[in-house]
C-alpha atoms as a PDB file:
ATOM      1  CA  UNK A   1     -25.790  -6.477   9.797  1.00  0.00           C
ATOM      2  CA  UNK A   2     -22.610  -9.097   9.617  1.00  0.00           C
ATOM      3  CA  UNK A   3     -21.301 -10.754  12.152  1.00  0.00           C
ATOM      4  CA  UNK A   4     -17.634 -11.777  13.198  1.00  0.00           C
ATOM      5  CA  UNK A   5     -15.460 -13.072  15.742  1.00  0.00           C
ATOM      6  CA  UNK A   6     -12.687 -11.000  16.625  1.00  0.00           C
ATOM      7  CA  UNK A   7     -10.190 -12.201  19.120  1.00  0.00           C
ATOM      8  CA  UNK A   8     -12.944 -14.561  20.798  1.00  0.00           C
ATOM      9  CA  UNK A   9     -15.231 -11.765  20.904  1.00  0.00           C
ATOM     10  CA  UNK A  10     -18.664 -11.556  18.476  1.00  0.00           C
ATOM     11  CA  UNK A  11     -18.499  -8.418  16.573  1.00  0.00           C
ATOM     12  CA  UNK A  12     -21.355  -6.522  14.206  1.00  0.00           C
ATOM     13  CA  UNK A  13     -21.029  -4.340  11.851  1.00  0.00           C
ATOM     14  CA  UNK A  14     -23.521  -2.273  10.059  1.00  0.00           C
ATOM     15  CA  UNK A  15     -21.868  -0.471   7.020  1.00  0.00           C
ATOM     16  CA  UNK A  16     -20.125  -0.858   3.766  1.00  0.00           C
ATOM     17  CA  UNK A  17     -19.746  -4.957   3.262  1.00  0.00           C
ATOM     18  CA  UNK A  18     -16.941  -4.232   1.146  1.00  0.00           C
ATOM     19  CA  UNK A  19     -15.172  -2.232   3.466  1.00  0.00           C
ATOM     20  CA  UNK A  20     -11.597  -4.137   4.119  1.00  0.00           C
ATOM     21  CA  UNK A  21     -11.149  -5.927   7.177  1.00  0.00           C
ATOM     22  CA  UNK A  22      -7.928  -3.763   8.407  1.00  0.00           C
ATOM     23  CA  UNK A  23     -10.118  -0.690   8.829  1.00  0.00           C
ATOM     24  CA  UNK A  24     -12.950  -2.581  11.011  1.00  0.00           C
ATOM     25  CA  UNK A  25     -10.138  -3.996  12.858  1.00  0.00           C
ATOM     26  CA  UNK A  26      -8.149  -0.625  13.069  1.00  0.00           C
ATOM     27  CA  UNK A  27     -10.393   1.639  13.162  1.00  0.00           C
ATOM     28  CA  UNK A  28     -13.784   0.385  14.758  1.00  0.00           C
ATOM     29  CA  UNK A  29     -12.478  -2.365  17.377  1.00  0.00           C
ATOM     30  CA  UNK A  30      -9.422  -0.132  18.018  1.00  0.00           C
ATOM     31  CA  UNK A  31      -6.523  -2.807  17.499  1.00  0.00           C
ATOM     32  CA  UNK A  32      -3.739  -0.940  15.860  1.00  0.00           C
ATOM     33  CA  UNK A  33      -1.434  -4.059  15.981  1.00  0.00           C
ATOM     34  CA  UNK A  34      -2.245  -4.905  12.951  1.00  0.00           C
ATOM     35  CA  UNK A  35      -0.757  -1.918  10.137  1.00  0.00           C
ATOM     36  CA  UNK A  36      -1.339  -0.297   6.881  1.00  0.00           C
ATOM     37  CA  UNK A  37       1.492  -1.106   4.544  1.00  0.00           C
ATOM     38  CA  UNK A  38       0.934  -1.155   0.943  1.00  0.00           C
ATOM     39  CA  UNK A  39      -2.955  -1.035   0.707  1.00  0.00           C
ATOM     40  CA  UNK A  40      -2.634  -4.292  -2.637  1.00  0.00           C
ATOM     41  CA  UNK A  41      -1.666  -7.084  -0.327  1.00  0.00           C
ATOM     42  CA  UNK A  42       1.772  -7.174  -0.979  1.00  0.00           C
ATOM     43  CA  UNK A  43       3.601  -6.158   2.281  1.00  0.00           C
ATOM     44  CA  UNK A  44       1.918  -8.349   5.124  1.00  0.00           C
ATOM     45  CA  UNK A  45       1.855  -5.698   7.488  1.00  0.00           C
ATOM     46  CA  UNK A  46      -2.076  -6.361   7.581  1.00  0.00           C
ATOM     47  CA  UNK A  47      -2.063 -10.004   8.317  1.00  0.00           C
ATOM     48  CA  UNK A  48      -4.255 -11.501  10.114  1.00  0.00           C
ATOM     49  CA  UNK A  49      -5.670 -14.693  10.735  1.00  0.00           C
ATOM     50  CA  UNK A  50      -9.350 -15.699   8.952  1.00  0.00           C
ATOM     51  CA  UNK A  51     -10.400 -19.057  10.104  1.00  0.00           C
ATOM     52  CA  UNK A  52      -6.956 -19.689  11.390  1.00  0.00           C
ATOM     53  CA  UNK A  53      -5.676 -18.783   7.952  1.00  0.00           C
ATOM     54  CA  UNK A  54      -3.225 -15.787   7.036  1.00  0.00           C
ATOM     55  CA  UNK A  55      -4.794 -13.319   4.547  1.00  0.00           C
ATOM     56  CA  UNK A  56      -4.382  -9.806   4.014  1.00  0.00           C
ATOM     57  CA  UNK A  57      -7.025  -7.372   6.062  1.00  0.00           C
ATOM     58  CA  UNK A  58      -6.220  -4.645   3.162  1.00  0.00           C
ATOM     59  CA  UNK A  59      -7.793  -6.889   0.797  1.00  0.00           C
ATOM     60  CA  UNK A  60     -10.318  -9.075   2.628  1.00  0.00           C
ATOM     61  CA  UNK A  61     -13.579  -7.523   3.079  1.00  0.00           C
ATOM     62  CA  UNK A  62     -16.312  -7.692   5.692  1.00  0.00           C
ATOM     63  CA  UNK A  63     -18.396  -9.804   3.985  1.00  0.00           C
ATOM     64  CA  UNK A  64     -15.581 -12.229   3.447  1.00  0.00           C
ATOM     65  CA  UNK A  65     -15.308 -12.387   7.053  1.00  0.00           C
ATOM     66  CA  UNK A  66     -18.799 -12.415   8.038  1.00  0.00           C
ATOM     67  CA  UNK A  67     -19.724 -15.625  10.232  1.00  0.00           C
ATOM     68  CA  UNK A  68     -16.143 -16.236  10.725  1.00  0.00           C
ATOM     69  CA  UNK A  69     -13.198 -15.935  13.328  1.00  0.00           C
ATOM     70  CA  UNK A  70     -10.587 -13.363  12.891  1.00  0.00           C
ATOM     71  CA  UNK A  71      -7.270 -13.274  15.026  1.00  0.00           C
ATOM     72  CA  UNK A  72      -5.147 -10.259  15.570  1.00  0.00           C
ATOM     73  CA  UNK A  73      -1.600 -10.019  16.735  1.00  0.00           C
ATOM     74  CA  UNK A  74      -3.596  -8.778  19.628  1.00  0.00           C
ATOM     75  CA  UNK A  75      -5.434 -12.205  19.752  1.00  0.00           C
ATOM     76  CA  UNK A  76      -2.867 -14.111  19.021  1.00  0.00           C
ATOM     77  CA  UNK A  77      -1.615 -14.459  22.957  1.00  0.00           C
ATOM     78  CA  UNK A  78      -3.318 -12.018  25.212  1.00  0.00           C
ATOM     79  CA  UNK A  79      -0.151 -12.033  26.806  1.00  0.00           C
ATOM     80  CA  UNK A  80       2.755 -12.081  24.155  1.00  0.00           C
ATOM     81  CA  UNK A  81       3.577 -15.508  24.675  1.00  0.00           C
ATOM     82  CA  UNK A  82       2.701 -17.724  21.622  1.00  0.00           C
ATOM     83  CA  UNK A  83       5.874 -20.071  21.051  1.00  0.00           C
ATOM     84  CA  UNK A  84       6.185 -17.875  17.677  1.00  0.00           C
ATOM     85  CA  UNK A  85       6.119 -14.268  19.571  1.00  0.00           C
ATOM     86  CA  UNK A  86       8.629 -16.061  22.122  1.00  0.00           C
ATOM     87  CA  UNK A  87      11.158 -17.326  19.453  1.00  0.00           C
ATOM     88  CA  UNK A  88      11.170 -13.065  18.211  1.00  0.00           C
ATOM     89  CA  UNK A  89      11.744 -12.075  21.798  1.00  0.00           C
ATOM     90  CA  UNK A  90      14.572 -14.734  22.130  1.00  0.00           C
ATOM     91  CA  UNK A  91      16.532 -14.072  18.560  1.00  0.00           C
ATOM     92  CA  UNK A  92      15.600 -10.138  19.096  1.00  0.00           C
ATOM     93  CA  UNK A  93      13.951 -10.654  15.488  1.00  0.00           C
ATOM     94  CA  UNK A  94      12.689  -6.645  14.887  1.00  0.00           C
ATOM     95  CA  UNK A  95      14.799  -3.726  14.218  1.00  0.00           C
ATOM     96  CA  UNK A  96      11.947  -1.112  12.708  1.00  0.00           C
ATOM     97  CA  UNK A  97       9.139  -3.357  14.070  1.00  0.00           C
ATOM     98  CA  UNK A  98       6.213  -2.308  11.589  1.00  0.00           C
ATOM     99  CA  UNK A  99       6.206  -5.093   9.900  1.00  0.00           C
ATOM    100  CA  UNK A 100       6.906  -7.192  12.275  1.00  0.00           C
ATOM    101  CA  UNK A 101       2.970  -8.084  13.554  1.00  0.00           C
ATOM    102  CA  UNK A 102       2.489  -8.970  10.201  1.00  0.00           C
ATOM    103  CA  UNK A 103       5.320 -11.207  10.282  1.00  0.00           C
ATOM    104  CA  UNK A 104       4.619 -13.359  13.625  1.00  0.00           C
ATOM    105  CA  UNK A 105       0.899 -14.147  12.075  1.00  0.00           C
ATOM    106  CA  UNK A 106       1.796 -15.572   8.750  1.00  0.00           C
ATOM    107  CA  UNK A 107       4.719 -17.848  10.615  1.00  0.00           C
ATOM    108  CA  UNK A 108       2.035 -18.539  13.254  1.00  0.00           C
ATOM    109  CA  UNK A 109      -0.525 -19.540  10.426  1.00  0.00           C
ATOM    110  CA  UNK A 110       2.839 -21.719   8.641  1.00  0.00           C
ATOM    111  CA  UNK A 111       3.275 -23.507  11.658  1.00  0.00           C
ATOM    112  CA  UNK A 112      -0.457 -24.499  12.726  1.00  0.00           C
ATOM    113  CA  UNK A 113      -0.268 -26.031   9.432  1.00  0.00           C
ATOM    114  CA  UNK A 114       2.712 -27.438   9.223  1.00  0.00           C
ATOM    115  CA  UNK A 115       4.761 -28.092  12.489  1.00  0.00           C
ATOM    116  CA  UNK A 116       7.828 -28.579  10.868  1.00  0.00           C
ATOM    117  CA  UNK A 117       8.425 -26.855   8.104  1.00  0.00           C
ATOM    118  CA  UNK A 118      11.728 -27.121   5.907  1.00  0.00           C
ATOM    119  CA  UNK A 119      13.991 -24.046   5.055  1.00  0.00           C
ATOM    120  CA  UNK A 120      12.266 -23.981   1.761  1.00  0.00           C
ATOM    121  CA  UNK A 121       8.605 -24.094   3.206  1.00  0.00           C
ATOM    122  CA  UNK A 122       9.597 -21.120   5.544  1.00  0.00           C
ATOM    123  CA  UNK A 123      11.286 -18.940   2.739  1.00  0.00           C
ATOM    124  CA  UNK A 124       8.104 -19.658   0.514  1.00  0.00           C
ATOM    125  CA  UNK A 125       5.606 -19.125   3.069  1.00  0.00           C
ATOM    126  CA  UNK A 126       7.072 -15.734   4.375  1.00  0.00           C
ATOM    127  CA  UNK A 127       7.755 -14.246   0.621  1.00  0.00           C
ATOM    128  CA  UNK A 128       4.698 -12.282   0.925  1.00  0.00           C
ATOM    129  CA  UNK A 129       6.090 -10.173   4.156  1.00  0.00           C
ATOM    130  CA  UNK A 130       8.115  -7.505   3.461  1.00  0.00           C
ATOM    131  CA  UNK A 131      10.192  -6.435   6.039  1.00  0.00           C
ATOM    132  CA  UNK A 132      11.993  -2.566   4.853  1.00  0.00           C
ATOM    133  CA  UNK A 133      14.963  -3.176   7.572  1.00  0.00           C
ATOM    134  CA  UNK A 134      16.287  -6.371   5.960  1.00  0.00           C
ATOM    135  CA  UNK A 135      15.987  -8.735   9.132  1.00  0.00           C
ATOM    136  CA  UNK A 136      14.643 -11.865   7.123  1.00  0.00           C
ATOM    137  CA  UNK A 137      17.854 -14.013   8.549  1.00  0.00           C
ATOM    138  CA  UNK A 138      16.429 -13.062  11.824  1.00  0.00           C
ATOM    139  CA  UNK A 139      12.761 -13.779  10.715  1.00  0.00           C
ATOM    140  CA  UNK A 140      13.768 -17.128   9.245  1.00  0.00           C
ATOM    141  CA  UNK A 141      15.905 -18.431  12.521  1.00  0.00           C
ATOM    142  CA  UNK A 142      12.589 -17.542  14.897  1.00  0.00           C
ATOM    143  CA  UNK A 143      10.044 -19.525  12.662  1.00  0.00           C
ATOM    144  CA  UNK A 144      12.897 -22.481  12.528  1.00  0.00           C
ATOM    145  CA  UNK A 145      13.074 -21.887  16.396  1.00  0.00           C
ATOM    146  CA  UNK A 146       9.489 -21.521  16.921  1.00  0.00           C
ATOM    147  CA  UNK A 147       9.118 -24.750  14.776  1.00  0.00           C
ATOM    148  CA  UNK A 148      11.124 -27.057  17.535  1.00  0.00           C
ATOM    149  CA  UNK A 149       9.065 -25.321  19.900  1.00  0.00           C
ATOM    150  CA  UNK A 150       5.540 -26.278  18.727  1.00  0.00           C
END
């Protein structure tokens, strides 16, 4: 039996410790924030937060995450108002929006790391997120926003 923390809450889970995290997440606990994408960890549309760390929950596996704390988009601010999810709201950031819960937790993992991050930091730290619709101008202006906010 493993055991995580999901969104403040203890979880177990009794099957396949290889199973990835995104399908526990999605498909056990029911928090559909958090989407399929690409399935090799090269979209972001799975991100989530391990230890307060972005990694991908298509490739990250139970066992990885046993004994540890995972966040959600759905954890992230029970009610939508982390300074990150505010700064989207503000610049109207999404256009598609499938990516987009992918994209608030790897600029709300840059930025508990690194309160002010340069242009640079930002475009290297959000490479990994794909977003189809083209709205990284509008991606990079909330987590530069978000950034004087923190």
């Amino acid at each position: 039996m493993l055991t995580l923390t999901v969104n403040g809450q203890e979880r177990q889970f009794d099957g396949d410790p290889n199973t990835p995290l995104l399908w526990f997440v999605r498909d056990e606990l029911g928090l559909t924030g958090t989407k399929f994408g690409c399935g090799a960890g090269l979209c972001g549309a799975c991100t989530v937060h391990l230890d307060g760390v972005a990694v991908r929950g298509c490739l990250t596996t139970i066992s990885e995450a046993n004994g540890k704390s995972v966040t959600t988009i759905e954890g992230l601010s029970p009610d939508g108002n982390h300074v990150v999810q505010k700064a989207w709201r503000q610049l109207n950031v999404p256009q598609c929006g499938y990516c987009q819960a992918g994209q608030i937790m790897q600029a709300a993992s840059l930025l508990t790391k690194n309160q002010a991050p340069s242009d640079a930091e930002i475009v290297d730290e959000m490479a990994g997120n794909i977003c189809r619709c083209g709205c990284y101008q509008r991606i990079h202006a909330a987590v530069r926003l978000a950034a004087g906010g923190v």
